[in-house]
C-alpha atoms as a PDB file:
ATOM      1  CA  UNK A   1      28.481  -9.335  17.996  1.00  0.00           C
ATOM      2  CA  UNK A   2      30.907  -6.331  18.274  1.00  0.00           C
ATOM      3  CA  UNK A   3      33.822  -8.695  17.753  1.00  0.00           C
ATOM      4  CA  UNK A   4      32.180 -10.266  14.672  1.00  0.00           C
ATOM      5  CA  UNK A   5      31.635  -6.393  13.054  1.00  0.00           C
ATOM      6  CA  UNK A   6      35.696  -5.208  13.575  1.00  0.00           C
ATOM      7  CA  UNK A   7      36.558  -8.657  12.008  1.00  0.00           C
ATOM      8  CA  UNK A   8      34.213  -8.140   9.081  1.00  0.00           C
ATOM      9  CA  UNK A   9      35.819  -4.519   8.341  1.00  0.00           C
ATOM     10  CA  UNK A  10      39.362  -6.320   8.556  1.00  0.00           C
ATOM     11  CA  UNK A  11      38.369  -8.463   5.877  1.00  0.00           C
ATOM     12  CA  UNK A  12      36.602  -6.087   3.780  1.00  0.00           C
ATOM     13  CA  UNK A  13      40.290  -4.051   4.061  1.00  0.00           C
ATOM     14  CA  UNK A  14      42.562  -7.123   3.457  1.00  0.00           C
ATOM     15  CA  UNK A  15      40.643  -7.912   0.516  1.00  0.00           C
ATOM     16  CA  UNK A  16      40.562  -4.438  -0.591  1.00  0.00           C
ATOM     17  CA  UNK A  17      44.055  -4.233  -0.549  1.00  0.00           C
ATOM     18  CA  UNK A  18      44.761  -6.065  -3.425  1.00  0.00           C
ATOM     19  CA  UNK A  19      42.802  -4.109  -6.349  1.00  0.00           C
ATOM     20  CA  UNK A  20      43.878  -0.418  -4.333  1.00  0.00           C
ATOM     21  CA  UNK A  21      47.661  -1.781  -4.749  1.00  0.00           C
ATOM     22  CA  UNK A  22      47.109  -2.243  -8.580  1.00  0.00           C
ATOM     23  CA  UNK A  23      45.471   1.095  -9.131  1.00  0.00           C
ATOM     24  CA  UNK A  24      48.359   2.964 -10.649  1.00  0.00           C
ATOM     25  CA  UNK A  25      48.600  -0.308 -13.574  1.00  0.00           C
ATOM     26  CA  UNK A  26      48.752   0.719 -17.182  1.00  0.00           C
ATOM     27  CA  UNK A  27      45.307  -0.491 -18.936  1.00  0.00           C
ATOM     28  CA  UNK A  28      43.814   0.439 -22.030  1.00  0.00           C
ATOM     29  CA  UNK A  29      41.467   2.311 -20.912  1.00  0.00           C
ATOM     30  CA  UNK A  30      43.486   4.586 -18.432  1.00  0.00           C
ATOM     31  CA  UNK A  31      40.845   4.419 -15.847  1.00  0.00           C
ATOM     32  CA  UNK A  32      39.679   0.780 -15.848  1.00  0.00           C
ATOM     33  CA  UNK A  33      41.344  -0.240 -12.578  1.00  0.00           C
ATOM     34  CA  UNK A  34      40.630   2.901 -10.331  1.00  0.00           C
ATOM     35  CA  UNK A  35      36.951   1.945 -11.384  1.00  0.00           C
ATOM     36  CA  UNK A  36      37.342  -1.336 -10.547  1.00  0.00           C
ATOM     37  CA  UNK A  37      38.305  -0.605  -7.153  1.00  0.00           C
ATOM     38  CA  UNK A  38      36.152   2.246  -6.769  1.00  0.00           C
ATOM     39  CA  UNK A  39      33.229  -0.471  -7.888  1.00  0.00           C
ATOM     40  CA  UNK A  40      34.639  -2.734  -5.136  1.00  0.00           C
ATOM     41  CA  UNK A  41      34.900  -0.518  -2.444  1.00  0.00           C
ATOM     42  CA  UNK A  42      31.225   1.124  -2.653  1.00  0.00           C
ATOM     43  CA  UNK A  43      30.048  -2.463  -3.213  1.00  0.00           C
ATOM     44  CA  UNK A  44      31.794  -3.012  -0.325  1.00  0.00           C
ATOM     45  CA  UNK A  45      30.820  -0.034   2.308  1.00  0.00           C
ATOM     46  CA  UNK A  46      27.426  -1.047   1.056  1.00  0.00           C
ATOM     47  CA  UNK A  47      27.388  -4.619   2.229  1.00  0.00           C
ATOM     48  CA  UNK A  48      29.440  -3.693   5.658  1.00  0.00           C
ATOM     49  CA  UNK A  49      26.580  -1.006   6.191  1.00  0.00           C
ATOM     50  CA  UNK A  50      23.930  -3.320   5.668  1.00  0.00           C
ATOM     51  CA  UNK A  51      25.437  -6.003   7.125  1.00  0.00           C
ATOM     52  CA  UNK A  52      26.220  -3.377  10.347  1.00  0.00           C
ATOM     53  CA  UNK A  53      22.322  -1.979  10.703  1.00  0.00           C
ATOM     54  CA  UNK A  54      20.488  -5.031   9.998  1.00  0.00           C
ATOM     55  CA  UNK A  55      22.743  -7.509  11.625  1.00  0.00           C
ATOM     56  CA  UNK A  56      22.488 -10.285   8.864  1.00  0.00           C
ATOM     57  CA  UNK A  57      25.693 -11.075   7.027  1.00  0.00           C
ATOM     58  CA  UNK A  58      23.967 -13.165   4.102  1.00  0.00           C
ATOM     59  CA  UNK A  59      22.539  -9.953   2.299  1.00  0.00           C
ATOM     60  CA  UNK A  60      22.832  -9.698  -1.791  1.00  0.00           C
ATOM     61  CA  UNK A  61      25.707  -7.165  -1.326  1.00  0.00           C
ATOM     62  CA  UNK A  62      28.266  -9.082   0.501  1.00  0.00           C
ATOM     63  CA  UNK A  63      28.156 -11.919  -1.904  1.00  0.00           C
ATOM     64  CA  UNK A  64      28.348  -9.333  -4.902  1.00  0.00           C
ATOM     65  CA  UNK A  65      31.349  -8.222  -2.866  1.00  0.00           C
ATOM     66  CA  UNK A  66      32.885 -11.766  -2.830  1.00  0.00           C
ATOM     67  CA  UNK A  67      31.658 -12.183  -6.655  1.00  0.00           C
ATOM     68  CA  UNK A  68      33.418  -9.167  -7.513  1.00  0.00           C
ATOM     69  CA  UNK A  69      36.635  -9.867  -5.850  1.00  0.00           C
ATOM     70  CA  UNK A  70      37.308 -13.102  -8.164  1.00  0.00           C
ATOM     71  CA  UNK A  71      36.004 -11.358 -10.916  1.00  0.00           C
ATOM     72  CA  UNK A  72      39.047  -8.815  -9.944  1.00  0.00           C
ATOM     73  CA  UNK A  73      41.772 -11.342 -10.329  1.00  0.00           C
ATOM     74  CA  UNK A  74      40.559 -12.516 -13.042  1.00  0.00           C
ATOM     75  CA  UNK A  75      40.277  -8.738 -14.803  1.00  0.00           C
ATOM     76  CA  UNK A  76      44.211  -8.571 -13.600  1.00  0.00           C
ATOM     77  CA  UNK A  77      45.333 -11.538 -15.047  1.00  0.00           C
ATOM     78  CA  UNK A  78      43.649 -10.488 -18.464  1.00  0.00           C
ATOM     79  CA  UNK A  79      45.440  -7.185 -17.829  1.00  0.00           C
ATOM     80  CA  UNK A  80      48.400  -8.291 -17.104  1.00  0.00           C
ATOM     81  CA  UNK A  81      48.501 -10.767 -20.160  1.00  0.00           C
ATOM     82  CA  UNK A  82      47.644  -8.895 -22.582  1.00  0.00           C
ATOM     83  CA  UNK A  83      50.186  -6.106 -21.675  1.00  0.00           C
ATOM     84  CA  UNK A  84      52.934  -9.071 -21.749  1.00  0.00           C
ATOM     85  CA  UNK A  85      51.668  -9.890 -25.498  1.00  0.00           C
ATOM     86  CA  UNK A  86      51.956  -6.427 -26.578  1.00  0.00           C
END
């Protein structure tokens, strides 16, 4: 079970690598990405907590994690077309 926790904080991280490496991109409102991935990582230490004291992985918060990591990319992409069109 221990082995199963460390390699559900390793993904948590991996994942929340990608919107903390984007947090410095120019969007129109300044702040929208540092919410973003302030969004995703309390959504995240939420559903590693849970996940961590009750011991089920299939609570609400890890798929809102999941949910809000493809919502991410897609936020990105409409970030980083628009500021091409511009």
């Amino acid at each position: 079970m221990d082995d199963f926790r460390f390699l559900m904080v390793g993904i948590a991280g991996l994942i929340l690598m990608i919107p903390w490496s984007m947090f410095y991109n120019e969007t129109k409102p300044k702040f929208m990405m540092p919410l973003a991935a302030g969004v995703m990582t309390i959504i995240a230490a939420v559903a590693l907590y849970l996940s961590f004291t009750t011991g089920d992985i299939s609570n609400v918060f890890v798929t809102a994690f999941l949910i809000s990591f493809f919502a991410f990319q897609w936020f990105a992409n409409a970030v980083s077309i628009s500021r091409n069109n511009i």
